[in-house]
C-alpha atoms as a PDB file:
ATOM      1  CA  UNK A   1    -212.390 101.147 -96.445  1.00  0.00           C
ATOM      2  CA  UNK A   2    -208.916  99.881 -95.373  1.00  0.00           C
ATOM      3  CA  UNK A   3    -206.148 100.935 -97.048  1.00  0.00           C
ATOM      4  CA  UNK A   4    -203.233  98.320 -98.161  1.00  0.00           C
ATOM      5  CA  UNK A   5    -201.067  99.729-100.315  1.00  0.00           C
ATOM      6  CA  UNK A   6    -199.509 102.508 -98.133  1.00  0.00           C
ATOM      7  CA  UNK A   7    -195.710 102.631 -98.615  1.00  0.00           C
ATOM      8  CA  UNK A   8    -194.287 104.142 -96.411  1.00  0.00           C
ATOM      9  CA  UNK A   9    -194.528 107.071 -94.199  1.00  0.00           C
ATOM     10  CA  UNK A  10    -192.431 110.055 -92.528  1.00  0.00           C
ATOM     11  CA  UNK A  11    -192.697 112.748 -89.745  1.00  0.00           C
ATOM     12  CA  UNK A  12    -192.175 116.085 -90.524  1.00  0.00           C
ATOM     13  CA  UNK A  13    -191.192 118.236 -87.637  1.00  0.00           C
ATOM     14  CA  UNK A  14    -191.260 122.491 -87.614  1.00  0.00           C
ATOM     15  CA  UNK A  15    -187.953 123.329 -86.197  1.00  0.00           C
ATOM     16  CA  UNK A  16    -186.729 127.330 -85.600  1.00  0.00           C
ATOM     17  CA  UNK A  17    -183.525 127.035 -86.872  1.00  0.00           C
ATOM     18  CA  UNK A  18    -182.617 124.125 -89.879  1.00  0.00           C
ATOM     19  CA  UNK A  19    -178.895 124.342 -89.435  1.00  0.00           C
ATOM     20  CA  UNK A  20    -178.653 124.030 -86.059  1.00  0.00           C
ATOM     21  CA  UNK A  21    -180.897 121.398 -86.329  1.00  0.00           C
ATOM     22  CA  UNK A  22    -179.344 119.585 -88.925  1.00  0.00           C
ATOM     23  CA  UNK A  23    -176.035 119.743 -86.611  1.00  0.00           C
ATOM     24  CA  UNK A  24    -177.620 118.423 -83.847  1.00  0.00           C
ATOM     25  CA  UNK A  25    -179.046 115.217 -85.775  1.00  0.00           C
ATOM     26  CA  UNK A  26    -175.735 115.007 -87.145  1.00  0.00           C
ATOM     27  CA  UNK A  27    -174.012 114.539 -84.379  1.00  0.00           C
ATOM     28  CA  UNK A  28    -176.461 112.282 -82.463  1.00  0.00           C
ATOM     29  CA  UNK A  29    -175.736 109.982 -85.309  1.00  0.00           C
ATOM     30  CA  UNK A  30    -179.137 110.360 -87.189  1.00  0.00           C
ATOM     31  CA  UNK A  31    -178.287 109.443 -91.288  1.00  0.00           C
ATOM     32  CA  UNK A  32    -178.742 112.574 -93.546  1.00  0.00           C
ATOM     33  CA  UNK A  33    -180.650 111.638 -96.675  1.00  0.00           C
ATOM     34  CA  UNK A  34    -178.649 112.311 -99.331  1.00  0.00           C
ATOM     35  CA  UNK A  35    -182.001 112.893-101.818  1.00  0.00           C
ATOM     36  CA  UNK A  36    -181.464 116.452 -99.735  1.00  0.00           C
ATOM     37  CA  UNK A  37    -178.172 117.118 -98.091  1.00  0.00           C
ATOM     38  CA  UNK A  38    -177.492 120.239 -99.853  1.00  0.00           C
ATOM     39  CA  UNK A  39    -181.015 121.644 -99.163  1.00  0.00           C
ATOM     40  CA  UNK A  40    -180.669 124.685 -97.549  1.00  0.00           C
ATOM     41  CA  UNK A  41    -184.975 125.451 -96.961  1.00  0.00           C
ATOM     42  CA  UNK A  42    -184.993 121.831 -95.693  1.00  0.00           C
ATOM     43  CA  UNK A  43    -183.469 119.279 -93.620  1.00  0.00           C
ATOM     44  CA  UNK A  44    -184.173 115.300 -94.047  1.00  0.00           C
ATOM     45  CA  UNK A  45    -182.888 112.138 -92.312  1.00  0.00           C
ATOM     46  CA  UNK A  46    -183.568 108.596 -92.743  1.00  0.00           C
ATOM     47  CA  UNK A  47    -183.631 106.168 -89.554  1.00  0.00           C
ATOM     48  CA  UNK A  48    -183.531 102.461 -88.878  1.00  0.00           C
ATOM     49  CA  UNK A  49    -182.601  99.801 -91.006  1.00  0.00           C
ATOM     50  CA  UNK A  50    -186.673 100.483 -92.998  1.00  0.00           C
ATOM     51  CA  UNK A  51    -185.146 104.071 -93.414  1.00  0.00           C
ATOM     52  CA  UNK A  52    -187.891 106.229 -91.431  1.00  0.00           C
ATOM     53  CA  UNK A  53    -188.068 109.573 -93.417  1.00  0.00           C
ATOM     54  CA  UNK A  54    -187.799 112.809 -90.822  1.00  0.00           C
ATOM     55  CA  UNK A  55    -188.354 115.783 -92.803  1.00  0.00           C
ATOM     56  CA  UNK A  56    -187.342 119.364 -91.023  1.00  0.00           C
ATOM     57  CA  UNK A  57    -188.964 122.471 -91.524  1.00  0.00           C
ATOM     58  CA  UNK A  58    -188.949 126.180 -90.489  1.00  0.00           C
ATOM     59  CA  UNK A  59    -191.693 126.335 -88.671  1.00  0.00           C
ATOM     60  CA  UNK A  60    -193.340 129.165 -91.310  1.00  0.00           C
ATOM     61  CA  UNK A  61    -193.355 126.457 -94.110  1.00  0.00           C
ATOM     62  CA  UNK A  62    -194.593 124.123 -91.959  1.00  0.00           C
ATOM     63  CA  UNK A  63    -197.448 125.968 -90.573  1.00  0.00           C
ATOM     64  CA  UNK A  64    -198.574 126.338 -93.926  1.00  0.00           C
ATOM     65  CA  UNK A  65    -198.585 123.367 -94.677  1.00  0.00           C
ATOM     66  CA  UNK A  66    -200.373 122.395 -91.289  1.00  0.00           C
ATOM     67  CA  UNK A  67    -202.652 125.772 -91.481  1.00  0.00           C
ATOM     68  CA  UNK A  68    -202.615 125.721 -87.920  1.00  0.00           C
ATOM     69  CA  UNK A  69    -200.170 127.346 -84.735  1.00  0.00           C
ATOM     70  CA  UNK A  70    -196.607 125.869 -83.850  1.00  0.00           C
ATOM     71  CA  UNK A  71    -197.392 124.141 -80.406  1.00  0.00           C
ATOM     72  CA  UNK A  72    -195.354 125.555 -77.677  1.00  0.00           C
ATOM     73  CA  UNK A  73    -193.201 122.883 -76.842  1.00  0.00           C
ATOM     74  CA  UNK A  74    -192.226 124.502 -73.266  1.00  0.00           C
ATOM     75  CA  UNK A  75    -195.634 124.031 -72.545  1.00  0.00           C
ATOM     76  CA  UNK A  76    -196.880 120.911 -73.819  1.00  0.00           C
ATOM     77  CA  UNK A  77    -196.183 118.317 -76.380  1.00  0.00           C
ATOM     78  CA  UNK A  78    -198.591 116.137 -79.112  1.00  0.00           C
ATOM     79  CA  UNK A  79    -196.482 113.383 -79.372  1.00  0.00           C
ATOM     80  CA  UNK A  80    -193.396 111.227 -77.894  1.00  0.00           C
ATOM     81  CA  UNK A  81    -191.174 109.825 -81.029  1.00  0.00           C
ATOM     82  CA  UNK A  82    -189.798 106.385 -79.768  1.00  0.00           C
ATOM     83  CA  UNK A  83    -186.721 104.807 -81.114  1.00  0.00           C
ATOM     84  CA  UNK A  84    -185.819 101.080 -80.478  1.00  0.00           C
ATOM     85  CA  UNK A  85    -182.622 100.286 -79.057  1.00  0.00           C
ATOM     86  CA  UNK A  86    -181.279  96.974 -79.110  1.00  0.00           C
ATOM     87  CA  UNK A  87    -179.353  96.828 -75.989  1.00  0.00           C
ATOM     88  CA  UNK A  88    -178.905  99.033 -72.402  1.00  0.00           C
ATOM     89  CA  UNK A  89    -175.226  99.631 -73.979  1.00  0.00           C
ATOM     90  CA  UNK A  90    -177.024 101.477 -77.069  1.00  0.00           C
ATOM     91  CA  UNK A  91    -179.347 103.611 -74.821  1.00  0.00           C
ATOM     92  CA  UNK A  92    -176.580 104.633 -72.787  1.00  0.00           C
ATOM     93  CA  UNK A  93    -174.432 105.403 -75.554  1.00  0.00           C
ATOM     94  CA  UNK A  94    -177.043 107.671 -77.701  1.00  0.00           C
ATOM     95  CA  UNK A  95    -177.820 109.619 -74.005  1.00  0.00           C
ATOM     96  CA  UNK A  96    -174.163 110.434 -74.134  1.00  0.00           C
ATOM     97  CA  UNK A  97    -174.450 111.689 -77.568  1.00  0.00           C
ATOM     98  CA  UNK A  98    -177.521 113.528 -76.955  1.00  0.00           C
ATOM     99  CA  UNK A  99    -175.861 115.233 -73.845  1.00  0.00           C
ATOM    100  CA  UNK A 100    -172.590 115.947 -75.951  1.00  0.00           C
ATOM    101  CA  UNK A 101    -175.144 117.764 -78.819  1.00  0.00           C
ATOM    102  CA  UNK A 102    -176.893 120.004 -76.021  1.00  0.00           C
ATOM    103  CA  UNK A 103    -180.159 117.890 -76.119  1.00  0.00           C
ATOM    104  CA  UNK A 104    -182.373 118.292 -72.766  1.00  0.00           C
ATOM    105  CA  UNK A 105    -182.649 114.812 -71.327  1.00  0.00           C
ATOM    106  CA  UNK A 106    -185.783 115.155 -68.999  1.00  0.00           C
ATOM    107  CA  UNK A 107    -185.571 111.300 -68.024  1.00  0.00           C
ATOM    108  CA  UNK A 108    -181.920 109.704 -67.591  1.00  0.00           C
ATOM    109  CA  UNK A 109    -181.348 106.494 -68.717  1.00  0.00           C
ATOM    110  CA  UNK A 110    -183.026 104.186 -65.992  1.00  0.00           C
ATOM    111  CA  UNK A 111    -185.189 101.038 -65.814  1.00  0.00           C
ATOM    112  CA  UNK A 112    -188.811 100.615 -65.940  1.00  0.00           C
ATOM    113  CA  UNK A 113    -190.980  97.995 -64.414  1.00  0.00           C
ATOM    114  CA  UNK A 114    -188.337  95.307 -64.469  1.00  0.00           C
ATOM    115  CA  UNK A 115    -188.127  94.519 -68.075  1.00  0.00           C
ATOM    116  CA  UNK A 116    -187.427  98.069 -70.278  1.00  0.00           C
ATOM    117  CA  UNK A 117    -184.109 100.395 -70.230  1.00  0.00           C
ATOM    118  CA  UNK A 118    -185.118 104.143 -71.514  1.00  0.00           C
ATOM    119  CA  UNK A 119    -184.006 107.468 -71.823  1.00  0.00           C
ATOM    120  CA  UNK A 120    -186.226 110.750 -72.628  1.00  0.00           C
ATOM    121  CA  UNK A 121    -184.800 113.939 -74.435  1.00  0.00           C
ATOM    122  CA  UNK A 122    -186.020 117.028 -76.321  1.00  0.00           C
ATOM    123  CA  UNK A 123    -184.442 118.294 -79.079  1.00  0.00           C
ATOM    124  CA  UNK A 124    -183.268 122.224 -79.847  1.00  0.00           C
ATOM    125  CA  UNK A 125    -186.971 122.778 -80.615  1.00  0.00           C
ATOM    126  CA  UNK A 126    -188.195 120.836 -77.761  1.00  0.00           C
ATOM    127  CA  UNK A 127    -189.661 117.799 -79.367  1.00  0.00           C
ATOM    128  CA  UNK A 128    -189.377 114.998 -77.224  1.00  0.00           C
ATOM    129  CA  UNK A 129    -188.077 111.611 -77.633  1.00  0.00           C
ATOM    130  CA  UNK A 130    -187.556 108.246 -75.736  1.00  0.00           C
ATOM    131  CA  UNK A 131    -184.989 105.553 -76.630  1.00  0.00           C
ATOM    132  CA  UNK A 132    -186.390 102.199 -75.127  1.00  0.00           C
ATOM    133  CA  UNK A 133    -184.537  99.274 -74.775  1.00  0.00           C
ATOM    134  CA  UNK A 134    -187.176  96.363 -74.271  1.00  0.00           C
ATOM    135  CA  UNK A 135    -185.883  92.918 -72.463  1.00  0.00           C
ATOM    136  CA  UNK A 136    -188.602  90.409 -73.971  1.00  0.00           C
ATOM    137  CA  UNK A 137    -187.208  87.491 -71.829  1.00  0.00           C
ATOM    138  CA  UNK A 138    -188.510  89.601 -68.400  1.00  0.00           C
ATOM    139  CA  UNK A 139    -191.382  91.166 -70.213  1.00  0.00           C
ATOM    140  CA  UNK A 140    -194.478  89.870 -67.601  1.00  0.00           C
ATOM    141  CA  UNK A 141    -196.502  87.146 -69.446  1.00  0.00           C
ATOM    142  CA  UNK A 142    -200.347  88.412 -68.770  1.00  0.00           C
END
């Protein structure tokens, strides 16, 4: 059965601490959602011009809502959020910020194979993210 009439969807991330959290998101330049800006159990942003719902969570809540362990994010990760950027100039500009919030960049902004411009980081809680910067005019034609 294939479902059509999904909406939208969002990624809800256990985090230790939701208002240093919600400071570092702040000042990487994430948008807070104002449906919960004065939510103190909670932290929500919304990125991108389709308005990508994060949701933030201590990581007791969101255990039970997962009914399973926290991963240990010094020791491995289950996924690697991407975010588009739409020129080198914006990837090197959001490392900055990340550096300037006390985000771990693990990969500095560099090229890859030619045709992409990225950047890894980990938040506070050690989620990791990539900001990729994709030139389709060098992009190899298979």
């Amino acid at each position: 059965m294939k479902i059509n009439n999904m909406k939208t969807i969002w990624l809800n991330l256990p985090v230790k601490n939701i208002q240093k959290s919600r400071a570092f998101f702040n000042k990487i330049g994430f948008r807070e959602n104002p449906m919960r800006k004065e939510a103190q159990h909670l932290a929500s942003f919304l990125i991108g011009e389709n308005e990508f719902v994060m949701m933030l969570f201590p990581e007791e809540t969101f255990s039970d809502f997962t009914q399973n362990a926290i991963a240990d994010t010094t020791k491995g990760n289950e996924m690697l959020i991407n975010i588009d950027a739409q020129s080198r100039e914006e990837v090197d500009i959001f490392a900055k910020s990340v550096e300037s919030a006390n985000g771990a960049i693990f990969v500095a902004p560099s090229e890859v194979d030619g045709w992409m411009y990225a950047f890894g980081f980990a938040d506070l809680d050690g989620h990791r993210w990539s900001m990729l910067y994709m030139d389709t005019d060098k992009m190899p034609k298979k």
